[in-house]
PDB file of N, CA and C in Angstrom:
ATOM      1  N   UNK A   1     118.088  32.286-151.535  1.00  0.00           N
ATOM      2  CA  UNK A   1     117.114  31.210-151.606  1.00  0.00           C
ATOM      3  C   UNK A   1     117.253  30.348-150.351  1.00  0.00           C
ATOM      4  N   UNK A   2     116.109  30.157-149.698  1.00  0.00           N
ATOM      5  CA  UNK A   2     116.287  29.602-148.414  1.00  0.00           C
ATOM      6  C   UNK A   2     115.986  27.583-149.122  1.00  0.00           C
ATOM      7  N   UNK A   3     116.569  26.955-147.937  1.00  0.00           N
ATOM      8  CA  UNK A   3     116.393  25.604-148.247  1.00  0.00           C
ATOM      9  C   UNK A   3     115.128  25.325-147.366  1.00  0.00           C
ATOM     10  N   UNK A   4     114.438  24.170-147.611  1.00  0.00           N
ATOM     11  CA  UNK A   4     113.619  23.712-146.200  1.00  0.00           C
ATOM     12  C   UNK A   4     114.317  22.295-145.493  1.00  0.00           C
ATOM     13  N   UNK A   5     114.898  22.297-144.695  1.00  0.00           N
ATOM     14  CA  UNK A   5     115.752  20.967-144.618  1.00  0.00           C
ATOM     15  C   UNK A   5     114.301  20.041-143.760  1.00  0.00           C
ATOM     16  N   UNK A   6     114.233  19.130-143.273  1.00  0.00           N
ATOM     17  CA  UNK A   6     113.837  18.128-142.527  1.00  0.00           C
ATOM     18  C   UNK A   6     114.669  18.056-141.282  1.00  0.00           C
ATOM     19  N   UNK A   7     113.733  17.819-140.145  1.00  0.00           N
ATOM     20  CA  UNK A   7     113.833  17.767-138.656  1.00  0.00           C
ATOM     21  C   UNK A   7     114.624  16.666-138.853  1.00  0.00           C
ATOM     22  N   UNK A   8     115.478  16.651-136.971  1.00  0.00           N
ATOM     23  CA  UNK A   8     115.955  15.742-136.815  1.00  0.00           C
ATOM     24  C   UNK A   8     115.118  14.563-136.896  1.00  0.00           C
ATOM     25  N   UNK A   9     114.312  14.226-136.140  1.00  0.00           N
ATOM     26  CA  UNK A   9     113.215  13.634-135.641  1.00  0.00           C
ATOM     27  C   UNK A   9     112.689  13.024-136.982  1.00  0.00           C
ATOM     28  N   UNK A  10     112.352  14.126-137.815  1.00  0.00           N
ATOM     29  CA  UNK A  10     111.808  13.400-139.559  1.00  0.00           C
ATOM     30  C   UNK A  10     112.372  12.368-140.070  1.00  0.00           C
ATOM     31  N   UNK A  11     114.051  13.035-140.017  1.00  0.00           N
ATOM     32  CA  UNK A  11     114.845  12.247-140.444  1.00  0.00           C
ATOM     33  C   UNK A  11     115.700  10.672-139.940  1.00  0.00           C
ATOM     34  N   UNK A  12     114.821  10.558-138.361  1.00  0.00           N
ATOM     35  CA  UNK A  12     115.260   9.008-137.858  1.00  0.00           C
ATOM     36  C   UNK A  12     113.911   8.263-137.973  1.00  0.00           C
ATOM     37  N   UNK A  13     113.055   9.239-137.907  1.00  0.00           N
ATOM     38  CA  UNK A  13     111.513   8.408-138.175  1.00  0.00           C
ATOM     39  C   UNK A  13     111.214   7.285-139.738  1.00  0.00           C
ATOM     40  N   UNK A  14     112.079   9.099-140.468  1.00  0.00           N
ATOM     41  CA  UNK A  14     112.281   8.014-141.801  1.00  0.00           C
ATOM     42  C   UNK A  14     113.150   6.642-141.874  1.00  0.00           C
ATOM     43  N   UNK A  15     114.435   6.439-140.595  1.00  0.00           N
ATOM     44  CA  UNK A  15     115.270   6.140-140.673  1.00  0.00           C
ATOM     45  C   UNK A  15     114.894   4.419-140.524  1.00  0.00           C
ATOM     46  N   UNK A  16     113.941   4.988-139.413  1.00  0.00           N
ATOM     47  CA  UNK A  16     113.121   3.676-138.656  1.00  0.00           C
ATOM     48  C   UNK A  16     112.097   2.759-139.399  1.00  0.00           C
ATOM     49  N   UNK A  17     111.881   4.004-140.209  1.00  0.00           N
ATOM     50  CA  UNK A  17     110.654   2.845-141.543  1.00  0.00           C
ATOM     51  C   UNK A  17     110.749   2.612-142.791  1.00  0.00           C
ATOM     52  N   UNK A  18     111.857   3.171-143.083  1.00  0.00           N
ATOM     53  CA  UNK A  18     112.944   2.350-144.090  1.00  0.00           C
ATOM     54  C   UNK A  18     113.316   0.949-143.744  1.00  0.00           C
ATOM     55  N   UNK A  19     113.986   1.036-142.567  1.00  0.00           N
ATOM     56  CA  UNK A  19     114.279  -0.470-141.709  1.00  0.00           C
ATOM     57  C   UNK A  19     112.803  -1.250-141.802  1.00  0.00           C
ATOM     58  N   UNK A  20     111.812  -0.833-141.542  1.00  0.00           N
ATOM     59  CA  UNK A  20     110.793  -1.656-140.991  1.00  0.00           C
ATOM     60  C   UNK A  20     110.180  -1.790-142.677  1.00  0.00           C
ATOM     61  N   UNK A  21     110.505  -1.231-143.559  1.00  0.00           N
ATOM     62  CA  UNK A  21     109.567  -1.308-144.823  1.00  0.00           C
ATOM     63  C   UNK A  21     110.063  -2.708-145.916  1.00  0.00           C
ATOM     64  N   UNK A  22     110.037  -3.736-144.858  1.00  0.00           N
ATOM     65  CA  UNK A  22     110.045  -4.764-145.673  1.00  0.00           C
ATOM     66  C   UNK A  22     110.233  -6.542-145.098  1.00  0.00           C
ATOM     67  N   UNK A  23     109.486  -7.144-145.370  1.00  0.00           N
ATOM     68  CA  UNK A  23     108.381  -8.608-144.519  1.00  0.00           C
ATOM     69  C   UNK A  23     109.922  -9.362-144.107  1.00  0.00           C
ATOM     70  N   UNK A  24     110.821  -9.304-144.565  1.00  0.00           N
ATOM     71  CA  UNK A  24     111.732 -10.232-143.950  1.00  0.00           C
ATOM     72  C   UNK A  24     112.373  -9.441-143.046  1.00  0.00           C
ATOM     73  N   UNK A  25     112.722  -7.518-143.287  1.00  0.00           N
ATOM     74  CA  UNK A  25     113.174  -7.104-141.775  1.00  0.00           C
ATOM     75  C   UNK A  25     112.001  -7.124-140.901  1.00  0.00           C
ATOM     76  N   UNK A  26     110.886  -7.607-140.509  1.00  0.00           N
ATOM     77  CA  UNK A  26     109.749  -7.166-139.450  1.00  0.00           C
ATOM     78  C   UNK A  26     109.879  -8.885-138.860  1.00  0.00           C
ATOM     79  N   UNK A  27     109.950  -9.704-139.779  1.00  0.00           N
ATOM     80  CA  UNK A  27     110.212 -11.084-139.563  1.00  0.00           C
ATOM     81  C   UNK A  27     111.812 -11.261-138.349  1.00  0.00           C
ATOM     82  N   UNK A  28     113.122 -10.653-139.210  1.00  0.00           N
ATOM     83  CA  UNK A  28     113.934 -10.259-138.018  1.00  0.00           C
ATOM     84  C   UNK A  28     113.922  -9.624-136.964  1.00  0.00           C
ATOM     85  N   UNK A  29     113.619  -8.937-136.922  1.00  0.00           N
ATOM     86  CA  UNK A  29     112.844  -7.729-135.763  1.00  0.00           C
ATOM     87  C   UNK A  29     111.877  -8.732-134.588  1.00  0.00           C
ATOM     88  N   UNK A  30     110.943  -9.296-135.614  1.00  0.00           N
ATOM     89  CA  UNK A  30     110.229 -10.160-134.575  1.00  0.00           C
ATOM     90  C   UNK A  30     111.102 -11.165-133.676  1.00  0.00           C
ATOM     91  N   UNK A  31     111.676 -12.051-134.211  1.00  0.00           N
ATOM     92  CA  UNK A  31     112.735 -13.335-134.303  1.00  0.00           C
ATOM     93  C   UNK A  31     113.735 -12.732-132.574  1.00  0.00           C
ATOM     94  N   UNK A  32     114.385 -11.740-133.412  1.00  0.00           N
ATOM     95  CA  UNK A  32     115.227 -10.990-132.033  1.00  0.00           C
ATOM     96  C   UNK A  32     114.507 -10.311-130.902  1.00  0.00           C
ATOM     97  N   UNK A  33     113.585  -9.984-130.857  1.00  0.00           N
ATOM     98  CA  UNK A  33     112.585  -9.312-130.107  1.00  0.00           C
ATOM     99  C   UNK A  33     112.019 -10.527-128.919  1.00  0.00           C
ATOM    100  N   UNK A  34     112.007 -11.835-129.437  1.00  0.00           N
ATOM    101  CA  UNK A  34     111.556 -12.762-128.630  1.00  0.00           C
ATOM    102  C   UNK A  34     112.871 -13.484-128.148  1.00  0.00           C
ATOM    103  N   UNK A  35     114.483 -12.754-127.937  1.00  0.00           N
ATOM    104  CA  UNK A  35     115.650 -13.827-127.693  1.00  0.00           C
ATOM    105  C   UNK A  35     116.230 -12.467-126.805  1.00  0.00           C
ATOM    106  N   UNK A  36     117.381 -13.212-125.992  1.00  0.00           N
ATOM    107  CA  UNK A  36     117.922 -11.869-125.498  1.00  0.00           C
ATOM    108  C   UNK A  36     119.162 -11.711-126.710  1.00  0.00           C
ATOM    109  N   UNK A  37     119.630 -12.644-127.461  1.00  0.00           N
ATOM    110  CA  UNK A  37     119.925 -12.600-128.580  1.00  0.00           C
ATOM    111  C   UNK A  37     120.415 -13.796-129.493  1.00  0.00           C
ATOM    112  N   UNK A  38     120.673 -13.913-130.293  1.00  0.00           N
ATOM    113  CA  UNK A  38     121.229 -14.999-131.471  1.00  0.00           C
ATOM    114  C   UNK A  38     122.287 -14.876-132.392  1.00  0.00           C
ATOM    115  N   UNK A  39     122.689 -15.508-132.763  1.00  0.00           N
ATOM    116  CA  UNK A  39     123.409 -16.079-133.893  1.00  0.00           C
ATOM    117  C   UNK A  39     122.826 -16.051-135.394  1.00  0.00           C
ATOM    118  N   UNK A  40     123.769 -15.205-136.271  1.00  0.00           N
ATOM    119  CA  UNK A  40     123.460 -15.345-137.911  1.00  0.00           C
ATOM    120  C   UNK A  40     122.597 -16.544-138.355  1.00  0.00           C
ATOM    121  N   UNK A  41     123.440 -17.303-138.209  1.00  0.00           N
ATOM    122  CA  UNK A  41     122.886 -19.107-138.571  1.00  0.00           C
ATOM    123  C   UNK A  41     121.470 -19.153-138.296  1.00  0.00           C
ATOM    124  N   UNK A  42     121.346 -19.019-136.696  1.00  0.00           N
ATOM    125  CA  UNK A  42     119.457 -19.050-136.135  1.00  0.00           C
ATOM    126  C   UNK A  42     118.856 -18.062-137.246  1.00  0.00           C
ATOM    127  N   UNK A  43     119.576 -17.519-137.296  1.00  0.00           N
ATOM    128  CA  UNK A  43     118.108 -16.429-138.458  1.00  0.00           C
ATOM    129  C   UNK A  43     118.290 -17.145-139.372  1.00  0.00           C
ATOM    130  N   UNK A  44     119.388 -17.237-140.213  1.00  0.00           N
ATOM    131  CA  UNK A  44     119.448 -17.718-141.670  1.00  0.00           C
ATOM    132  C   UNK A  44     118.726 -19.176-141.685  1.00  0.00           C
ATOM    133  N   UNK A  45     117.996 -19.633-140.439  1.00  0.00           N
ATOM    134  CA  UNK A  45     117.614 -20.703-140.911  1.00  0.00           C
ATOM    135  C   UNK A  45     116.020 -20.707-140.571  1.00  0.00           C
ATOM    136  N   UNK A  46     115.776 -19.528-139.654  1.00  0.00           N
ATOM    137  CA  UNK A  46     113.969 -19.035-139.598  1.00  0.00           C
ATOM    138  C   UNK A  46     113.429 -18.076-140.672  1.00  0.00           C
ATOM    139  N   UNK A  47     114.536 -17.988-142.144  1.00  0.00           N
ATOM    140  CA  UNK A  47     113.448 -17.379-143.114  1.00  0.00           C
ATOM    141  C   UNK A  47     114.333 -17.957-144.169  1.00  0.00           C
ATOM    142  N   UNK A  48     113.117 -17.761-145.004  1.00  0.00           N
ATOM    143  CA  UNK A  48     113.682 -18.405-146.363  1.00  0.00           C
ATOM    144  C   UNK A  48     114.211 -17.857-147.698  1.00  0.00           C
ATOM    145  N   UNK A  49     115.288 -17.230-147.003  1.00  0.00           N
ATOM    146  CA  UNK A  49     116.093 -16.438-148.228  1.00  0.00           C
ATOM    147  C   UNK A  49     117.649 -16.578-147.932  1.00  0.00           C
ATOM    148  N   UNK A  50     117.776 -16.411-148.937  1.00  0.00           N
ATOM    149  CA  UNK A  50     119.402 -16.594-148.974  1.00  0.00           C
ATOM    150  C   UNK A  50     120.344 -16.053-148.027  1.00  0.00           C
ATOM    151  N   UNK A  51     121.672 -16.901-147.501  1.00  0.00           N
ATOM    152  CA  UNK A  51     122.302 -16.311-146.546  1.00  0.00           C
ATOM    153  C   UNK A  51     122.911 -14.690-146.990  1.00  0.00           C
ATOM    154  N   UNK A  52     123.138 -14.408-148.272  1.00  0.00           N
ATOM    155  CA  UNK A  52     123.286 -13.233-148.339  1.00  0.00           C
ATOM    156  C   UNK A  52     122.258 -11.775-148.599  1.00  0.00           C
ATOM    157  N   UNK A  53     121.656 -12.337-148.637  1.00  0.00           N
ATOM    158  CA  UNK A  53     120.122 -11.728-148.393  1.00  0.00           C
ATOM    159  C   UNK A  53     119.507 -11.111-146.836  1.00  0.00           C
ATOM    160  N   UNK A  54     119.737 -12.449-146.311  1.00  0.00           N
ATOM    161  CA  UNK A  54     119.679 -12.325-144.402  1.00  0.00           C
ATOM    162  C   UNK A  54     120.640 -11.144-143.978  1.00  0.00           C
ATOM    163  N   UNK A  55     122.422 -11.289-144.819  1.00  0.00           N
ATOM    164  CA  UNK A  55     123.364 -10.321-144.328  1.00  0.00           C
ATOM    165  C   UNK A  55     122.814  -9.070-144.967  1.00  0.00           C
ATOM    166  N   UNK A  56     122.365  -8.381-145.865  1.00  0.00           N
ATOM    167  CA  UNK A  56     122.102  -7.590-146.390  1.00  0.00           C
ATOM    168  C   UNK A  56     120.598  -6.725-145.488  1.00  0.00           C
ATOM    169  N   UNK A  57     119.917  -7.396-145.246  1.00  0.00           N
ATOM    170  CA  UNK A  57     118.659  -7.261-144.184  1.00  0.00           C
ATOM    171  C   UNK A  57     119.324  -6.745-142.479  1.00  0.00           C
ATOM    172  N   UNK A  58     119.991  -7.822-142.354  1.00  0.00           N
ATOM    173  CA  UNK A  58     120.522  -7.102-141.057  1.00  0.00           C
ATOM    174  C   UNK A  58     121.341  -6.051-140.957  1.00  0.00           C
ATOM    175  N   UNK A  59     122.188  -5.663-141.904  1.00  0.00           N
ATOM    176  CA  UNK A  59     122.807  -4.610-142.574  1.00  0.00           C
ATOM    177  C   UNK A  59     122.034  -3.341-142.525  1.00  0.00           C
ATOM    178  N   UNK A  60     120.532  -2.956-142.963  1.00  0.00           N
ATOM    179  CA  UNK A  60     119.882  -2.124-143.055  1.00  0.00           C
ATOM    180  C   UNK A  60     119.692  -1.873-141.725  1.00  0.00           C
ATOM    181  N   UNK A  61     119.094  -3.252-140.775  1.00  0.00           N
ATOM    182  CA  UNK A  61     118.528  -2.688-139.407  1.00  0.00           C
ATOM    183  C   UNK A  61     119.455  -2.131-138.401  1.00  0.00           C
ATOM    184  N   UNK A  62     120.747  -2.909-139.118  1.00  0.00           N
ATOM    185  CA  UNK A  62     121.882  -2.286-138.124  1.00  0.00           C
ATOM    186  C   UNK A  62     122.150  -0.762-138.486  1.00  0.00           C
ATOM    187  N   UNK A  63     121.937  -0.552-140.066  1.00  0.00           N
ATOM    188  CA  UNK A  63     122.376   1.402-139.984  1.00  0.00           C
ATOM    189  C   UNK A  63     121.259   2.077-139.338  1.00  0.00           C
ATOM    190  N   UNK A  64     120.119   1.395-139.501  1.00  0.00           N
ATOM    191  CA  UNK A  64     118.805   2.472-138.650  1.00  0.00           C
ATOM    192  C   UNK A  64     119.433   1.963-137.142  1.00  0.00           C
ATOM    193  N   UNK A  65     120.199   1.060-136.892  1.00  0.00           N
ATOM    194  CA  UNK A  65     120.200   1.342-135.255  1.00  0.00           C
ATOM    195  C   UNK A  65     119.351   0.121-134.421  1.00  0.00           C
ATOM    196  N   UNK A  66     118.169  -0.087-135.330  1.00  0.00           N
ATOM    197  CA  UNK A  66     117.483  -1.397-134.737  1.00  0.00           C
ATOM    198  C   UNK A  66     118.006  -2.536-133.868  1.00  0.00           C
ATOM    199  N   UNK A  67     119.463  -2.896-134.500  1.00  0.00           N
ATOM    200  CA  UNK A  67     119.520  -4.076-134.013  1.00  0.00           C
ATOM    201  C   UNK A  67     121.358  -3.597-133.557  1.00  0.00           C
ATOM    202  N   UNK A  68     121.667  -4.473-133.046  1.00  0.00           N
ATOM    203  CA  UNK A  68     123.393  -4.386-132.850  1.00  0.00           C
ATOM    204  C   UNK A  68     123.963  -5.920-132.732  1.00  0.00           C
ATOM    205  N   UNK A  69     125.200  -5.991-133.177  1.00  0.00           N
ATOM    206  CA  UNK A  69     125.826  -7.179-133.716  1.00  0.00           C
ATOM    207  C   UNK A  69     127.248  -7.142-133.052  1.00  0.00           C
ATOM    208  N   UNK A  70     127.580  -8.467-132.251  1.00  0.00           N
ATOM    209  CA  UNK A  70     128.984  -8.265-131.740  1.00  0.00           C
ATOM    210  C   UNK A  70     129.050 -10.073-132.496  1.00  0.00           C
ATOM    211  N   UNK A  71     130.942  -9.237-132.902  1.00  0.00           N
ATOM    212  CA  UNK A  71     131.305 -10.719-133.146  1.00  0.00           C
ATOM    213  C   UNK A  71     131.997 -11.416-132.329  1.00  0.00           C
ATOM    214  N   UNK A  72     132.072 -13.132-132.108  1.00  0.00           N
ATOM    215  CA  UNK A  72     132.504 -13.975-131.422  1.00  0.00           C
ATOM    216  C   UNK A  72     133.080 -14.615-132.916  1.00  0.00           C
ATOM    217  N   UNK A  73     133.937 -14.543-133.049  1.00  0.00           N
ATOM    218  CA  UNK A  73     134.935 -15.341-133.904  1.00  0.00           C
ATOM    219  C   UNK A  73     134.616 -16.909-133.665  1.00  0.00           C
ATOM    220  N   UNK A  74     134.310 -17.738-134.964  1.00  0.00           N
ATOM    221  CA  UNK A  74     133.706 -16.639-136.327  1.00  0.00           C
ATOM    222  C   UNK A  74     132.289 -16.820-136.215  1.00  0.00           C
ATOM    223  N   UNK A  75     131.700 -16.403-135.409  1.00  0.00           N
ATOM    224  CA  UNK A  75     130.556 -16.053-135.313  1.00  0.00           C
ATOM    225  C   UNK A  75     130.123 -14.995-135.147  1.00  0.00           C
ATOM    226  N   UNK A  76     128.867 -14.217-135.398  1.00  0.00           N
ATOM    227  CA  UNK A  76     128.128 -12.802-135.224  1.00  0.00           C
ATOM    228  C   UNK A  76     126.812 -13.275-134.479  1.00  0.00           C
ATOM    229  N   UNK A  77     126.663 -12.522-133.796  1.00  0.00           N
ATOM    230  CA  UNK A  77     125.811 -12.869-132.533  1.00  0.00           C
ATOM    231  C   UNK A  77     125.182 -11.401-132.813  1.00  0.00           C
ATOM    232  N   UNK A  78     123.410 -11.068-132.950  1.00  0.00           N
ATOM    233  CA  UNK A  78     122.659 -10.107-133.106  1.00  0.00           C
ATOM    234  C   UNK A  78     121.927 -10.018-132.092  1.00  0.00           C
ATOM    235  N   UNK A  79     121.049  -8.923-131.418  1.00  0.00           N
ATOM    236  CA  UNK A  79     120.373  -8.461-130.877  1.00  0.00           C
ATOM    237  C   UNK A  79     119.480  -7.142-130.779  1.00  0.00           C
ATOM    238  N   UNK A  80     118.338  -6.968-130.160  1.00  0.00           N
ATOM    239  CA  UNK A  80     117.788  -5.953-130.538  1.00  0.00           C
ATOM    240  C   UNK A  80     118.649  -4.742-129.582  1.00  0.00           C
ATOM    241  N   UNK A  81     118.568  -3.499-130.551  1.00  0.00           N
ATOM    242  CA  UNK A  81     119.501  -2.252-129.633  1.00  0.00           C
ATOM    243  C   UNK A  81     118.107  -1.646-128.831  1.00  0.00           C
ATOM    244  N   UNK A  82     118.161  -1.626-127.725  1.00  0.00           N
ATOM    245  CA  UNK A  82     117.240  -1.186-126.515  1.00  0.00           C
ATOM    246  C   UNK A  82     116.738  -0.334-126.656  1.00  0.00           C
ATOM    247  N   UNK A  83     117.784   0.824-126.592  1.00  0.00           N
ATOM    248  CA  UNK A  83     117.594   2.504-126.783  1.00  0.00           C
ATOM    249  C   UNK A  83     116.898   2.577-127.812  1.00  0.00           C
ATOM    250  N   UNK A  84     117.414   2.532-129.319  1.00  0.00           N
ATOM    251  CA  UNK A  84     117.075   2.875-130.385  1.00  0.00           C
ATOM    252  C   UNK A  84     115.347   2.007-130.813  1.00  0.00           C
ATOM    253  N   UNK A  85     115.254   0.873-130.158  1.00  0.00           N
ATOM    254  CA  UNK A  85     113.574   0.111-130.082  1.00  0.00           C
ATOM    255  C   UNK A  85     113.016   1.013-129.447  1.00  0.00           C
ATOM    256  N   UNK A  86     112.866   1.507-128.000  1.00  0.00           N
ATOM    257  CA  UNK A  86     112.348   1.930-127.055  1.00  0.00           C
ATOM    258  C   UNK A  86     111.968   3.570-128.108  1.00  0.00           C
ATOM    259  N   UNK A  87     113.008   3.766-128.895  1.00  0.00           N
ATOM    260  CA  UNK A  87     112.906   5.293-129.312  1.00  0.00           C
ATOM    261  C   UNK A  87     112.055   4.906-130.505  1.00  0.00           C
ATOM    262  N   UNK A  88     112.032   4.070-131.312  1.00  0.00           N
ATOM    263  CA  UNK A  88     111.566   3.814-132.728  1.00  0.00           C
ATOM    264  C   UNK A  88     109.764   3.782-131.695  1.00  0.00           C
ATOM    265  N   UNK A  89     109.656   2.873-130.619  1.00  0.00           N
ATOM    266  CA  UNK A  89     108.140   2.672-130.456  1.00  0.00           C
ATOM    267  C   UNK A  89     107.406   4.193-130.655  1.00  0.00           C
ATOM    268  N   UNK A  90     108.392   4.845-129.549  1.00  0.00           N
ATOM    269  CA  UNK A  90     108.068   6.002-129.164  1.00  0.00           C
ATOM    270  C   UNK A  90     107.465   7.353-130.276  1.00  0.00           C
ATOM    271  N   UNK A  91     108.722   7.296-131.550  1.00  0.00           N
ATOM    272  CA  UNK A  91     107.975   8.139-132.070  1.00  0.00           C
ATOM    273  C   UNK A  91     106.910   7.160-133.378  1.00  0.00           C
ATOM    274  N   UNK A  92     106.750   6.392-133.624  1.00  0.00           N
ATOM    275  CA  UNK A  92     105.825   5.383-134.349  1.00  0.00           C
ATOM    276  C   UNK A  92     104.381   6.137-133.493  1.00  0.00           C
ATOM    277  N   UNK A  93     104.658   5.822-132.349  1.00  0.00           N
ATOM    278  CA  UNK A  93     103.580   5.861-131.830  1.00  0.00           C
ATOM    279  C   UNK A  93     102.894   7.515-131.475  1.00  0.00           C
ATOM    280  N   UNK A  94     104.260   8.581-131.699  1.00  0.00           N
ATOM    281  CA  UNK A  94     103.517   9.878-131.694  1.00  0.00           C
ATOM    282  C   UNK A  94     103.400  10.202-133.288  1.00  0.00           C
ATOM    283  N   UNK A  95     103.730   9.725-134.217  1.00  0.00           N
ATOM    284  CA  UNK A  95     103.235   9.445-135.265  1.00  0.00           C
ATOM    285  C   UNK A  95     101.735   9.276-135.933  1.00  0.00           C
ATOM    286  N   UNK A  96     101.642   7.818-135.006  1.00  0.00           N
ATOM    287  CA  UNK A  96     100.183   7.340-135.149  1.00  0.00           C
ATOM    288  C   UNK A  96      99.415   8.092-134.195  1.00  0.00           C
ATOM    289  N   UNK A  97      99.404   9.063-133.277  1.00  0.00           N
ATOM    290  CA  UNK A  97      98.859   9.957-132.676  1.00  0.00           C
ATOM    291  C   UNK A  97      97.623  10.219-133.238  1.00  0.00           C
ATOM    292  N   UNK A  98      96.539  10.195-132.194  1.00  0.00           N
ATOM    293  CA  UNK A  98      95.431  11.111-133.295  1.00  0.00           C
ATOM    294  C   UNK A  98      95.593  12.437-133.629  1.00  0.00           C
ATOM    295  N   UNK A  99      95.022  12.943-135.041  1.00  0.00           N
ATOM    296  CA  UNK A  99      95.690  14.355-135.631  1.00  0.00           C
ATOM    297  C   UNK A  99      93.946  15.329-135.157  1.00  0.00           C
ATOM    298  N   UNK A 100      93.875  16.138-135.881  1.00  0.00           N
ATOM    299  CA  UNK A 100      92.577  17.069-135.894  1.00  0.00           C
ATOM    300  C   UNK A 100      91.577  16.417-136.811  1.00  0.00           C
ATOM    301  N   UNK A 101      92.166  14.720-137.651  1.00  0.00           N
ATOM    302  CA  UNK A 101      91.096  14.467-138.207  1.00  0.00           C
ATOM    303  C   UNK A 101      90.234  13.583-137.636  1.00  0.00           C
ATOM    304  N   UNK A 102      88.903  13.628-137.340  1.00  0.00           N
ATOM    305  CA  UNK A 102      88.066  12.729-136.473  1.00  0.00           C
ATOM    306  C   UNK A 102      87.345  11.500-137.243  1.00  0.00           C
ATOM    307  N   UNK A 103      88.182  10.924-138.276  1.00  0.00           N
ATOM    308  CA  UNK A 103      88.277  10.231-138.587  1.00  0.00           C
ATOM    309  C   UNK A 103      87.375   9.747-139.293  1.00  0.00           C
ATOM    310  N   UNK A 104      86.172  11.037-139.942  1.00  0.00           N
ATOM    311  CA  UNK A 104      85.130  10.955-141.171  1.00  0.00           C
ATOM    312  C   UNK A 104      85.960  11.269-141.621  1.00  0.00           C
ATOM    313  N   UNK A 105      86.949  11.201-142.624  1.00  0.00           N
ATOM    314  CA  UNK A 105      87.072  11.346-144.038  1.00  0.00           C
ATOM    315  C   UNK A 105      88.528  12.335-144.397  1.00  0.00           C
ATOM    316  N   UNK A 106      89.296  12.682-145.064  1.00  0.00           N
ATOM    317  CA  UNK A 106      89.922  13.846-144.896  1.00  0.00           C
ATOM    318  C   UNK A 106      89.473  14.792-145.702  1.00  0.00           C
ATOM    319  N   UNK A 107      90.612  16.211-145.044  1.00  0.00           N
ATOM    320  CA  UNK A 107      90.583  17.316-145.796  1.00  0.00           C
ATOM    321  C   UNK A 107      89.430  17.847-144.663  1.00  0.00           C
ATOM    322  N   UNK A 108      89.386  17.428-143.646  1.00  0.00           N
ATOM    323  CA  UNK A 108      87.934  17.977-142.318  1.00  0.00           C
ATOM    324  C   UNK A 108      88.183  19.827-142.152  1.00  0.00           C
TER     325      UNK A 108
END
């Protein structure tokens, strides 16, 4: 019995919109996107959810790779990860590619 596994590629695309599938990570994403980077605190205080909520959010973007976090004792200082943005645009955007459908309707 053969398996069908999923591409590499499938599997960071998914990786990338898991991260992005939800209003307070796109809100972080935005936040860091406009800094060369910040501090826990600065976020925990541009959205309105709980500080362990914020850690749990950045948590996700950090396993997709989105973002990267160095600590300064006792502080955590976030930023967006370059590579892994530059790669998330990239396949988003061969994603959203136009397909063979011309955009009457599907099933063309």
């Amino acid at each position: 019995m053969t398996s069908k596994e999923y591409t590499p590629e499938q599997e960071q695309l998914a990786r990338f919109a898991k991260a992005l599938a939800h209003p307070a990570r796109v809100a972080i994403l935005q936040f860091l996107a406009q800094r060369s980077n910040c501090y826990f605190g600065d976020i925990h205080e541009e959205l309105p959810i709980a500080k362990a909520t914020v850690s749990q959010h950045l948590k996700e973007l950090k396993d997709a790779g989105l973002i990267q976090g160095e600590i300064e004792t006792p502080k955590v200082k976030y930023c967006i990860n370059p590579d892994n943005w530059a790669l998330a645009r990239e396949m988003l955007d061969g994603f959203f590619a136009p397909g063979k459908c011309d955009g009457n309707g599907c099933c063309c």
